[in-house]
Protein backbone atom coordinates (compact mmCIF):
# COMPACT_ATOMS: atom_id res chain seq x y z
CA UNK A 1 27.87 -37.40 42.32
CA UNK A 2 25.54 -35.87 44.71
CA UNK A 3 27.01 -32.23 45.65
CA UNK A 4 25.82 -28.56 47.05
CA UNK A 5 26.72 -25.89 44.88
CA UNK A 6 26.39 -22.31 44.06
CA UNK A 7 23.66 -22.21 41.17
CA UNK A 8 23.34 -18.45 41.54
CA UNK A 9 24.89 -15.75 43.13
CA UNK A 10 22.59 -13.58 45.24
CA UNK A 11 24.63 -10.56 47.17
CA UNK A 12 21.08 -9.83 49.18
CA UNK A 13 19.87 -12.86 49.75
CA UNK A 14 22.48 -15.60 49.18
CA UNK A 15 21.01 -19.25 50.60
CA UNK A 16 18.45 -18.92 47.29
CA UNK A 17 21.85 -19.85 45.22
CA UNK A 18 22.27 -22.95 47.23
CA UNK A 19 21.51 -26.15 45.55
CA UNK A 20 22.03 -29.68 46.10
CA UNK A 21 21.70 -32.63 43.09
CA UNK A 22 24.01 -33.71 41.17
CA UNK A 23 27.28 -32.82 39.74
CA UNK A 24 30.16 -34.48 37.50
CA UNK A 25 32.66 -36.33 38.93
CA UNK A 26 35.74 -34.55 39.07
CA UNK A 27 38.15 -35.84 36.17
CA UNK A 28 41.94 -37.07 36.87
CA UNK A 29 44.55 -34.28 36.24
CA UNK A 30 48.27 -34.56 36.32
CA UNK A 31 49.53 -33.99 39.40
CA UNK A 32 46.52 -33.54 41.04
CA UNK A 33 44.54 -36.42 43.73
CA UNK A 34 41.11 -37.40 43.86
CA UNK A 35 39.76 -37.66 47.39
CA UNK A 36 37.00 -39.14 48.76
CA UNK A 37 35.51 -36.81 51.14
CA UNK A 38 34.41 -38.32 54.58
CA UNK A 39 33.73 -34.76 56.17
CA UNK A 40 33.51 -31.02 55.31
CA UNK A 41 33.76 -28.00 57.94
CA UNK A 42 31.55 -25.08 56.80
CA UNK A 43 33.12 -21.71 56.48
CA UNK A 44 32.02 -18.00 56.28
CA UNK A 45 34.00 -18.31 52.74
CA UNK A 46 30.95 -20.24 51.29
CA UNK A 47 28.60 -17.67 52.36
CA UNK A 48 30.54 -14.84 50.63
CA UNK A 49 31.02 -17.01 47.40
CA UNK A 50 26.97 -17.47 47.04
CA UNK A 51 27.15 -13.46 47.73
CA UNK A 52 29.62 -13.47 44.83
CA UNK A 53 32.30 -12.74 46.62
CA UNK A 54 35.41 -14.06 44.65
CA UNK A 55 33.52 -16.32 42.69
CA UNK A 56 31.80 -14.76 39.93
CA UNK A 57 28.43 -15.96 37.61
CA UNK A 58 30.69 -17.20 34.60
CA UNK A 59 32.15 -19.98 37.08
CA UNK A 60 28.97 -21.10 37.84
CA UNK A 61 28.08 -23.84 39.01
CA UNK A 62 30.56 -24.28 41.54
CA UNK A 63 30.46 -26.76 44.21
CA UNK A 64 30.94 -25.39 47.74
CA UNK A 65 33.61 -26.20 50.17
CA UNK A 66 36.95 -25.19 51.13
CA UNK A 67 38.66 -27.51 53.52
CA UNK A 68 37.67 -31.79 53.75
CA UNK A 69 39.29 -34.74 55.34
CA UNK A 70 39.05 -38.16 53.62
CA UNK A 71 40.41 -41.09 51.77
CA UNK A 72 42.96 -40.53 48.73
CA UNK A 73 42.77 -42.81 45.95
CA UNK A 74 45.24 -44.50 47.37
CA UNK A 75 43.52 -45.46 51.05
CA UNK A 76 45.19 -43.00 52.85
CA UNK A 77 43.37 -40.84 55.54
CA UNK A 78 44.06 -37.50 54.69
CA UNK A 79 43.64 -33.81 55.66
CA UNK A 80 42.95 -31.46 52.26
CA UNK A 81 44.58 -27.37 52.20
CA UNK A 82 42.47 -25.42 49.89
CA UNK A 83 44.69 -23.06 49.24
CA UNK A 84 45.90 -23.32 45.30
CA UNK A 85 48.94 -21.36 43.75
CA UNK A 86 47.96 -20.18 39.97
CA UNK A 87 50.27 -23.12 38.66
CA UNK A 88 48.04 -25.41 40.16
CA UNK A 89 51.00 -26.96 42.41
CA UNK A 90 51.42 -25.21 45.72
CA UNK A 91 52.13 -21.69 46.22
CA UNK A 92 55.55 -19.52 45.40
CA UNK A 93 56.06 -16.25 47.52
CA UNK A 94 54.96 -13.90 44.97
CA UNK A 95 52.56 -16.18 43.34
CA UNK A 96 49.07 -15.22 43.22
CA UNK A 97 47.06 -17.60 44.81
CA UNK A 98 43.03 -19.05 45.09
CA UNK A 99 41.17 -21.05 47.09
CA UNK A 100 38.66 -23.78 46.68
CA UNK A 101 35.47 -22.86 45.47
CA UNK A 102 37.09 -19.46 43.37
CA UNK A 103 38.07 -21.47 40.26
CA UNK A 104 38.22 -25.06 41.27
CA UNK A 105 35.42 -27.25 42.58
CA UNK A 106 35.31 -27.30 46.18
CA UNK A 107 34.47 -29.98 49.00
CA UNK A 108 31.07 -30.23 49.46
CA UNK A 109 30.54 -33.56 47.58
CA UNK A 110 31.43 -37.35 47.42
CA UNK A 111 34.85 -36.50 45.61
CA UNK A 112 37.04 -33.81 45.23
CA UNK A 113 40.00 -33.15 43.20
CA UNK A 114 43.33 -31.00 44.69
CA UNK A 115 46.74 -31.16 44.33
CA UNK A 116 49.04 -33.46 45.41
CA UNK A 117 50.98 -31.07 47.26
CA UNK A 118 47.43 -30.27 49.40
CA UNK A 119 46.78 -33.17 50.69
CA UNK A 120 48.28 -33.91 53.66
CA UNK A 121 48.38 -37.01 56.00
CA UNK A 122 45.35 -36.99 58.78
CA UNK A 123 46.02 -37.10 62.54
CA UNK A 124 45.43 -40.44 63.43
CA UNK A 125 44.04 -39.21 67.16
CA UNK A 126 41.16 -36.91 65.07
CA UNK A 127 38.26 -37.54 63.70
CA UNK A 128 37.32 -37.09 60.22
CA UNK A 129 35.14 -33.88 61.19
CA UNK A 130 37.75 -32.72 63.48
CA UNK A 131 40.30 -33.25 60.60
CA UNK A 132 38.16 -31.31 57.73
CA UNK A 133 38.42 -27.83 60.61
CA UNK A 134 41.68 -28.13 60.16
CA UNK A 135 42.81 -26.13 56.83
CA UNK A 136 40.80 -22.94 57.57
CA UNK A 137 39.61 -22.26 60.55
CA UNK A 138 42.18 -23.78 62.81
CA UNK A 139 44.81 -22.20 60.79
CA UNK A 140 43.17 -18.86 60.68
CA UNK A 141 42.71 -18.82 64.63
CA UNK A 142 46.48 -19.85 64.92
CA UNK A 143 47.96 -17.84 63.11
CA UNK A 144 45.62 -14.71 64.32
CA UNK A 145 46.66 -15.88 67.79
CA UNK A 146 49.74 -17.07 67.97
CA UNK A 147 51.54 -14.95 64.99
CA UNK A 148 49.13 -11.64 64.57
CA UNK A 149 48.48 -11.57 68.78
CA UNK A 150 51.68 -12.50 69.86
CA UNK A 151 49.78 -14.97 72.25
CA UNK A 152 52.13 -17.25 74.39
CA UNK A 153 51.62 -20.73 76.65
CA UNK A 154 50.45 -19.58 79.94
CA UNK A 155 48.27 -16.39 78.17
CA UNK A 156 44.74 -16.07 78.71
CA UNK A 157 42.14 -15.51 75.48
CA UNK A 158 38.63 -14.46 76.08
CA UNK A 159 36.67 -16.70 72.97
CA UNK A 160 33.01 -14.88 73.04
């Protein structure tokens, strides 16, 4: 399946690491869903893995991509969470924890595979692209916002 992945990991330079071709097809795991992957939001996260940054060159090649929206295997339009707990199924209190593209194949290709308890039904009223900004960013600008900031209805945020 066509993908872009991390060949190499360059801290200096890190876009000569990028490449796009082919990959395998991720393989069926218990508990785990295959999605087809209609969109794919970009995130500073897959800069810092081509810098090496929580992916290192053993776990090479590793395709790119933290958050998606798409079709399960089942037809359902769904949202995918890329954060994994080390059991593979959610994540405890304590547990330590990873995120796409750290030690499981990430979202930048036709398929991806998660776990069950990541994917999550789509908004109907949003888009596929507006859907796959969901997981990271939007919840990272929440919760900095809203939990961290202590921001309220009726508050005013300068966004530069």
């Amino acid at each position: 399946m066509f993908a872009a992945y991390a060949a190499r990991i360059d801290p200096d330079q890190p876009l000569t690491g990028l490449e796009l071709g082919d990959r395998p097809a991720p393989e069926a795991r218990p508990g785990w869903s295959t999605v087809t992957v209609r969109a794919a939001s970009l995130n500073h996260h897959d800069l810092w893995s081509l810098r090496g940054v929580g992916l290192s060159q053993d776990r090479l090649p590793m395709i790119l991509g933290c958050d998606a929206a798409g079709v399960d295997q089942d037809g359902n339009e769904v949202v995918l969470h890329s954060v994994i707990g080390q059991s593979g199924h959610g994540v405890g209190p304590k547990e330590p924890r990873s995120i796409l593209t750290e030690r499981y194949q990430g979202t930048f290709a036709e398929q991806v595979t998660v776990p069950t308890w990541n994917v999550l039904p789509k908004p109907k009223e949003l888009s596929f692209a507006e859907a796959a900004c969901l997981p990271t960013a939007w919840l990272t600008a929440y919760r900095m916002l809203f939990t961290n900031a202590g921001v309220r209805p009726g508050d005013s945020v300068l966004v530069q």
